[in-house]
Protein backbone atom coordinates (compact mmCIF):
# COMPACT_ATOMS: atom_id res chain seq x y z
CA UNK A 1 -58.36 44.76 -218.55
CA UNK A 2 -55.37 45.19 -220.57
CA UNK A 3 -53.23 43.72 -217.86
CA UNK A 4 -49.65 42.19 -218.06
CA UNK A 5 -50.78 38.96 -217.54
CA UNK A 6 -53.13 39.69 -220.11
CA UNK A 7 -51.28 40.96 -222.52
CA UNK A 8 -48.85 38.04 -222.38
CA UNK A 9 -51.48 35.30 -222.60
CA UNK A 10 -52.17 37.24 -225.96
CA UNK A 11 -49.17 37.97 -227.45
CA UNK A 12 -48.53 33.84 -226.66
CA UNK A 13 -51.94 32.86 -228.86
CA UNK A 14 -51.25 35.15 -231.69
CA UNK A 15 -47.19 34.12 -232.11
CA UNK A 16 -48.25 31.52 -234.66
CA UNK A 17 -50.28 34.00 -236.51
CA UNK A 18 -47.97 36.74 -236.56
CA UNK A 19 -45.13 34.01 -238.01
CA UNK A 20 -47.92 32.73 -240.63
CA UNK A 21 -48.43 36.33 -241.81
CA UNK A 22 -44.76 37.30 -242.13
CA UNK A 23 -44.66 34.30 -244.92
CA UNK A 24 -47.30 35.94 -246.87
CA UNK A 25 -47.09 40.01 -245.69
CA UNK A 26 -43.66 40.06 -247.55
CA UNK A 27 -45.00 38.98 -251.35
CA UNK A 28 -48.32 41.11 -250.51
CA UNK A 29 -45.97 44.12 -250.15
CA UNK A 30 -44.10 43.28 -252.85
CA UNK A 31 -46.96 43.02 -255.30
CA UNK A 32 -47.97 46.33 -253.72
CA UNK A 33 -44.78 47.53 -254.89
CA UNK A 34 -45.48 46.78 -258.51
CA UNK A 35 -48.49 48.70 -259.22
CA UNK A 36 -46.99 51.78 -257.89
CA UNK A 37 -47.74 52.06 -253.75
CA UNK A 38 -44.90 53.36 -251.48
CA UNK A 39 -44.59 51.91 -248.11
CA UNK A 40 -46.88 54.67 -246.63
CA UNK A 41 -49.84 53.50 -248.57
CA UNK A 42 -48.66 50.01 -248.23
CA UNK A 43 -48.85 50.45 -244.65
CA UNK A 44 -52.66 52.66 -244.58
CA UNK A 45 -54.08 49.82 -247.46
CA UNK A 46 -53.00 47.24 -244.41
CA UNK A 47 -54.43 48.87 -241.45
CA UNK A 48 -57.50 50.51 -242.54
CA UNK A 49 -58.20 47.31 -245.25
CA UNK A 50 -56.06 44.70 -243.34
CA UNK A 51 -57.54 41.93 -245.34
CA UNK A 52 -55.00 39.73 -246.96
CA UNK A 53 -56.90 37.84 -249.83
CA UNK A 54 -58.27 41.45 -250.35
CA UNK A 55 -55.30 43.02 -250.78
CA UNK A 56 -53.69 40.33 -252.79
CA UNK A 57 -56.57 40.67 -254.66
CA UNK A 58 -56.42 44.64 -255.52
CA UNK A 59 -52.92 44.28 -257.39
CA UNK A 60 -53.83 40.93 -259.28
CA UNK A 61 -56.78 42.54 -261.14
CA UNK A 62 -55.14 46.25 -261.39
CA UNK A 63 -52.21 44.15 -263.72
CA UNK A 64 -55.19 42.43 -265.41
CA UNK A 65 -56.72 45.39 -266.38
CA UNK A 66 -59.91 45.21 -263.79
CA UNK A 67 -61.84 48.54 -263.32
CA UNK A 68 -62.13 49.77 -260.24
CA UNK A 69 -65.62 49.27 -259.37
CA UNK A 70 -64.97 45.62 -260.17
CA UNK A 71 -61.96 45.59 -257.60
CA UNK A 72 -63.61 46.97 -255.17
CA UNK A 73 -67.11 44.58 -256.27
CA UNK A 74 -64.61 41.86 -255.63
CA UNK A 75 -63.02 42.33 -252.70
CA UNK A 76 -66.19 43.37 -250.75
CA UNK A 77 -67.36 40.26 -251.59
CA UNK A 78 -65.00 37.97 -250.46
CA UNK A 79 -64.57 40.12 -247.20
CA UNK A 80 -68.18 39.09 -246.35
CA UNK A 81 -67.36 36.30 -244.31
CA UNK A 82 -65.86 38.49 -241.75
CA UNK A 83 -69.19 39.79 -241.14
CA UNK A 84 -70.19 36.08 -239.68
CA UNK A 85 -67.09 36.22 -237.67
CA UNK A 86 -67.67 38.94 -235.95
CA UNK A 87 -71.64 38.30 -235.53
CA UNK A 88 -70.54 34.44 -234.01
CA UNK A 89 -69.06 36.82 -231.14
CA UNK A 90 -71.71 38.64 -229.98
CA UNK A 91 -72.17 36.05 -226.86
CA UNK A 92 -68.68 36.73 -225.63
CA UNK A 93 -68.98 40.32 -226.33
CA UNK A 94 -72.43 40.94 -224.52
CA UNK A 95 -70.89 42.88 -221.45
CA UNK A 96 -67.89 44.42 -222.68
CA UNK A 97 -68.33 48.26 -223.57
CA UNK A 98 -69.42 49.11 -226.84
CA UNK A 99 -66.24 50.72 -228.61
CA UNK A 100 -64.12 47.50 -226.97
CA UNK A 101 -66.50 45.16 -228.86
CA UNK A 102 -66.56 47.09 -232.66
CA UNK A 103 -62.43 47.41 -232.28
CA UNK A 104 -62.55 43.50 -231.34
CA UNK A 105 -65.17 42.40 -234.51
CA UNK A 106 -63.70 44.79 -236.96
CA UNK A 107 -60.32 43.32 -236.34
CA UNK A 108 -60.95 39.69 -236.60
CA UNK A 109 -59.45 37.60 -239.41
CA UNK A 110 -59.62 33.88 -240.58
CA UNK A 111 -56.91 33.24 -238.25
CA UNK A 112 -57.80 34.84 -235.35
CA UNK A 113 -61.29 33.98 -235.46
CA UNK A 114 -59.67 30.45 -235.18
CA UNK A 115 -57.44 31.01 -232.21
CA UNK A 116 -59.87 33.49 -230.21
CA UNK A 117 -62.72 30.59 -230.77
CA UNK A 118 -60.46 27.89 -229.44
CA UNK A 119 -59.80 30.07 -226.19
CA UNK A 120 -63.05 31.18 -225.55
CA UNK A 121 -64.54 27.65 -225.69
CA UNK A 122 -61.55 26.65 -223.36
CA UNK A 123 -62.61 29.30 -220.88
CA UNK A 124 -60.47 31.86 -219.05
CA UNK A 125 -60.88 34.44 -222.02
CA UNK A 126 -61.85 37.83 -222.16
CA UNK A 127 -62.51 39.85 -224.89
CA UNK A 128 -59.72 42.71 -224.22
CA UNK A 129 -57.06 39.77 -224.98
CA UNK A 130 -59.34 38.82 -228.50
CA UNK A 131 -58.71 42.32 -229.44
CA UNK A 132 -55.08 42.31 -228.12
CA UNK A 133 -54.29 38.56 -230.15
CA UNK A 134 -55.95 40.60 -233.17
CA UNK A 135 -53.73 43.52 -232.84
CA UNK A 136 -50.42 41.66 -232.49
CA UNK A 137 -51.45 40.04 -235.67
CA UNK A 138 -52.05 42.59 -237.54
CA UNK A 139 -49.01 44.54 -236.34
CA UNK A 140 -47.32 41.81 -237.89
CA UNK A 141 -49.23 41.44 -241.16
CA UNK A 142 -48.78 45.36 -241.69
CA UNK A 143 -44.35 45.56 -240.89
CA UNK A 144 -44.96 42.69 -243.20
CA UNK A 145 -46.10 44.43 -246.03
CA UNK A 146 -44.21 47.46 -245.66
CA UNK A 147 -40.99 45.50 -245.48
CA UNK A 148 -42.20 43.78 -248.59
CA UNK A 149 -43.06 47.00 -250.46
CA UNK A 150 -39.18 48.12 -249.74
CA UNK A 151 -37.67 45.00 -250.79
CA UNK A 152 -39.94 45.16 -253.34
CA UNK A 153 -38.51 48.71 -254.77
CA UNK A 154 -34.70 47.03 -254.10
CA UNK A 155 -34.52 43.98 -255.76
CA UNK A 156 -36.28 42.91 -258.80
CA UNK A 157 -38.58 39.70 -258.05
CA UNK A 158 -40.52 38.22 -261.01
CA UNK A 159 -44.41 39.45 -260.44
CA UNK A 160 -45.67 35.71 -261.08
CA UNK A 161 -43.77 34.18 -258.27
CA UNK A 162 -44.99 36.76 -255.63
CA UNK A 163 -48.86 36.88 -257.20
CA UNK A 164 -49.02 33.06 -256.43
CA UNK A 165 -49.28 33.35 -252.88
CA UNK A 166 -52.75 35.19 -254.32
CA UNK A 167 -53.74 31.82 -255.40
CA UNK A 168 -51.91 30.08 -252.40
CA UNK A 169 -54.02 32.00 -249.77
CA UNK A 170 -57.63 30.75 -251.44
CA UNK A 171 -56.19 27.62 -251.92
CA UNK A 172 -55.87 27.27 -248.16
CA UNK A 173 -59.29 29.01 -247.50
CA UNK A 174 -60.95 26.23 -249.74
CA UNK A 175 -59.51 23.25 -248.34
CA UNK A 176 -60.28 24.25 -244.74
CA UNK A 177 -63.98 24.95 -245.78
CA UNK A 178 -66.66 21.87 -244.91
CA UNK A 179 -67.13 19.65 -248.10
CA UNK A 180 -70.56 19.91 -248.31
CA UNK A 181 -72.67 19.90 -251.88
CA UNK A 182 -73.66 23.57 -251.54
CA UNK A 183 -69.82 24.17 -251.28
CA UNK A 184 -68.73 21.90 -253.80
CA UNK A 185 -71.67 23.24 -256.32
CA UNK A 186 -70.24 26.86 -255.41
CA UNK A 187 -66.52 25.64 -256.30
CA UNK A 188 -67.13 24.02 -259.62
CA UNK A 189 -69.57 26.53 -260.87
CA UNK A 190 -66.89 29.61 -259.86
CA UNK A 191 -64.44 27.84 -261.42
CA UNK A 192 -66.26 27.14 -264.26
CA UNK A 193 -67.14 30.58 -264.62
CA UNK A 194 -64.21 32.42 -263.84
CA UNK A 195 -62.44 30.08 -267.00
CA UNK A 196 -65.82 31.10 -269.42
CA UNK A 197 -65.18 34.73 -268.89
CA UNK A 198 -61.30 34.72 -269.25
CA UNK A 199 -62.15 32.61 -272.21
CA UNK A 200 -64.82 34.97 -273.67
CA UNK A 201 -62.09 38.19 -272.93
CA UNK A 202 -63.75 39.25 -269.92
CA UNK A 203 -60.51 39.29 -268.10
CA UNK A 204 -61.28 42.57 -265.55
CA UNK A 205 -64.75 41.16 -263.83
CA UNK A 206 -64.05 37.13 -264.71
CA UNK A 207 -63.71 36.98 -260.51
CA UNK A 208 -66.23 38.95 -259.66
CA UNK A 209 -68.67 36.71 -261.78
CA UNK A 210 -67.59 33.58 -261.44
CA UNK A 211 -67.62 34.03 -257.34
CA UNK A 212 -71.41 35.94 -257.49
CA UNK A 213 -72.47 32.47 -259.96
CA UNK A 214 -70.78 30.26 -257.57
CA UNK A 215 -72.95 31.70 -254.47
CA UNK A 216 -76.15 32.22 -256.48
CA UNK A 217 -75.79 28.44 -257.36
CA UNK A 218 -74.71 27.32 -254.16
CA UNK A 219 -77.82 29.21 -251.95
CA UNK A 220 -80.42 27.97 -254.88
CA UNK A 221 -79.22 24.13 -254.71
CA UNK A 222 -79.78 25.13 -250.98
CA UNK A 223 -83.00 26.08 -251.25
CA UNK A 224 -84.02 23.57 -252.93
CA UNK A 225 -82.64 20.76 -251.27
CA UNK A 226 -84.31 22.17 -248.26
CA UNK A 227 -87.69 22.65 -249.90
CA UNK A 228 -87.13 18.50 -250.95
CA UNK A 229 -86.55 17.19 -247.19
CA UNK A 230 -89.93 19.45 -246.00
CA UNK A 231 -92.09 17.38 -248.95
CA UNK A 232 -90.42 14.48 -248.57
CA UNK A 233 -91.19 15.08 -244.86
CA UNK A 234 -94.52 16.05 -245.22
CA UNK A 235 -95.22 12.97 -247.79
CA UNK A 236 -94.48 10.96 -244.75
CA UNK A 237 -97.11 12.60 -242.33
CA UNK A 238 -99.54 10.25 -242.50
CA UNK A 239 -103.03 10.73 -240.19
CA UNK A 240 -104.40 7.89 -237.90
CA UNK A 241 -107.26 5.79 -239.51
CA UNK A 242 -110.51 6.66 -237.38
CA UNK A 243 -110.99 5.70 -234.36
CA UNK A 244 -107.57 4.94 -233.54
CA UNK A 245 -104.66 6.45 -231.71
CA UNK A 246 -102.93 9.09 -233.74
CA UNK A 247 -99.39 7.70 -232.72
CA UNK A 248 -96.09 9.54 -233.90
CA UNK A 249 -96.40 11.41 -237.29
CA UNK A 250 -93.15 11.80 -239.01
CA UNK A 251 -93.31 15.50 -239.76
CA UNK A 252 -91.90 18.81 -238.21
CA UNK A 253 -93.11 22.12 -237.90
CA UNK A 254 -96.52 23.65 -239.26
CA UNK A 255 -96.83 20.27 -241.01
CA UNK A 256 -96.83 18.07 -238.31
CA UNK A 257 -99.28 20.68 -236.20
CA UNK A 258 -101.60 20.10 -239.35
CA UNK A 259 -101.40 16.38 -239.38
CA UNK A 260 -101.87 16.38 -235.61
CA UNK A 261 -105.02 18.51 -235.59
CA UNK A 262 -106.57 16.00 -238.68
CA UNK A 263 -105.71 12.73 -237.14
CA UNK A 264 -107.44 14.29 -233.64
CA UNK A 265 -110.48 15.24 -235.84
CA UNK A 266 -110.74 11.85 -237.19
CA UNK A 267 -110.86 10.81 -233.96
CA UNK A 268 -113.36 12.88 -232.50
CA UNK A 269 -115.46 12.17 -235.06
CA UNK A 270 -115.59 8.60 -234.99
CA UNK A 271 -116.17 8.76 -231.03
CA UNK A 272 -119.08 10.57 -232.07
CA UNK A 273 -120.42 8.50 -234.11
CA UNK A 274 -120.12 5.82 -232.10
CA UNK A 275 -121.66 6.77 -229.44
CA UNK A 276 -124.36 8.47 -231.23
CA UNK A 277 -125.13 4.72 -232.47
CA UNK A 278 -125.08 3.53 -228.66
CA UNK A 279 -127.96 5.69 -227.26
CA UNK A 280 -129.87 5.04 -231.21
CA UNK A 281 -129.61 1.27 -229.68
CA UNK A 282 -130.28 1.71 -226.37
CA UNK A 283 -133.99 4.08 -227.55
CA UNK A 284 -134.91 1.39 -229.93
């Protein structure tokens, strides 16, 4: 564990990460800069947050007047995912010691989650050189923003050219998403709601409440596209006719138990019968 064959194999994986956050570390810090953080808070906002649409986040809505239960609303939120990233790891992490395992999940990013997942499914990956690929990267994404912050206080960079790497960094996160229709019904529908609110002067929460619309929409046209495939499933579950073999039943689940169990009473039934009429014929 924690070897130097280790630790090069994971300072080689995370290289491309570390360059990737450099590009967007500096304007991070420098937006930090412009709501009033020094480097030092620059610096603890990246390694106790260390979530970059987060923290891009925090200074967009503090110029836009947001309040800070609606900052904090909002970035919680979109930090969610991270919770699935961590949870997909729980294989990996099964027998490596506890505190190795919570440093390695609450560490993980979009990026690493993307590089550790590659290497694990390749094989010849441990968990200690996860953590150490997470580390590196974050190292990086945290000089980042601390340079940023002190060019930031230096030299005078216009605040819209710096906040659009904001709007760069979901840009990315949407197009590498899966297009399916729950994800395309939670795009429009946070789009459209994020424009009704700024349009309506709720500037401060118009994220928050277009994102929470976009995933109540999303998980109900879910729901309800799930509920359709079990009826139409279940409208196709048709029982044997009596007497005959009950054959495949197109139906899953509870559904297709209960179909099952009818046809095979049918069945039963009519073998009854029948036979009942045989010994009638055979008295008489």
């Amino acid at each position: 564990m924690f070897s130097r064959e280790h630790i090069l194999s994971a300072f080689s994986a995370a290289v491309p990460i570390m360059l990737g956050y450099v590009a967007i570390g500096l304007p991070c810090g420098i937006l930090g800069n412009t709501i009033g953080l020094d480097p030092l808070q620059v610096a603890l906002l990246s390694i106790l947050l260390y979530s970059g649409a987060g923290q891009f986040m925090i200074p967009n809505m503090f110029l836009a007047g947001s309040g800070v239960a609606a900052i904090t609303a909002s970035v919680s939120l979109v930090n969610t995912r991270q919770m699935l990233y961590a949870a997909s790891f729980a294989p990996q992490c099964a027998d490596s010691p506890r505190w190795l395992s919570a440093l390695f999940a609450a560490s993980v990013t979009d990026e690493s989650y993307g590089v550790n997942t590659a290497r694990f499914a390749e094989g010849n990956w441990s968990v200690d050189r996860a953590l150490m690929v997470n580390l590196f990267s974050q190292s990086s994404w945290t000089i980042s923003n601390i340079v940023g912050c002190a060019v930031g206080a230096a030299v005078d960079i216009p605040v819209n050219i710096a906040a659009f790497a904001m709007t760069a960094i979901f840009i990315c996160l949407l197009v590498t998403q899966k297009f399916t229709s729950a994800n395309v019904v939670a795009m429009v529908v946070a789009m459209a709601g994020v424009y009704l609110c700024k349009a309506a002067g709720l500037t401060g929460p118009a994220i928050l409440i277009g994102a929470v619309a976009g995933v109540a929409c999303a998980m109900a046209f879910s729901l309800a596209a799930g509920r359709g495939r079990r009826l139409g499933a279940d409208g196709d579950a048709v029982p044997a006719a009596p007497g005959a073999s009950p054959g495949p039943i197109a139906s899953d689940g509870l559904a297709g138990e209960c179909a099952t169990a009818v046809a095979g009473t049918h069945d039963a039934a009519a073998a009854k019968g029948t036979k009942a009429r045989s010994e009638d014929g055979e008295g008489r």
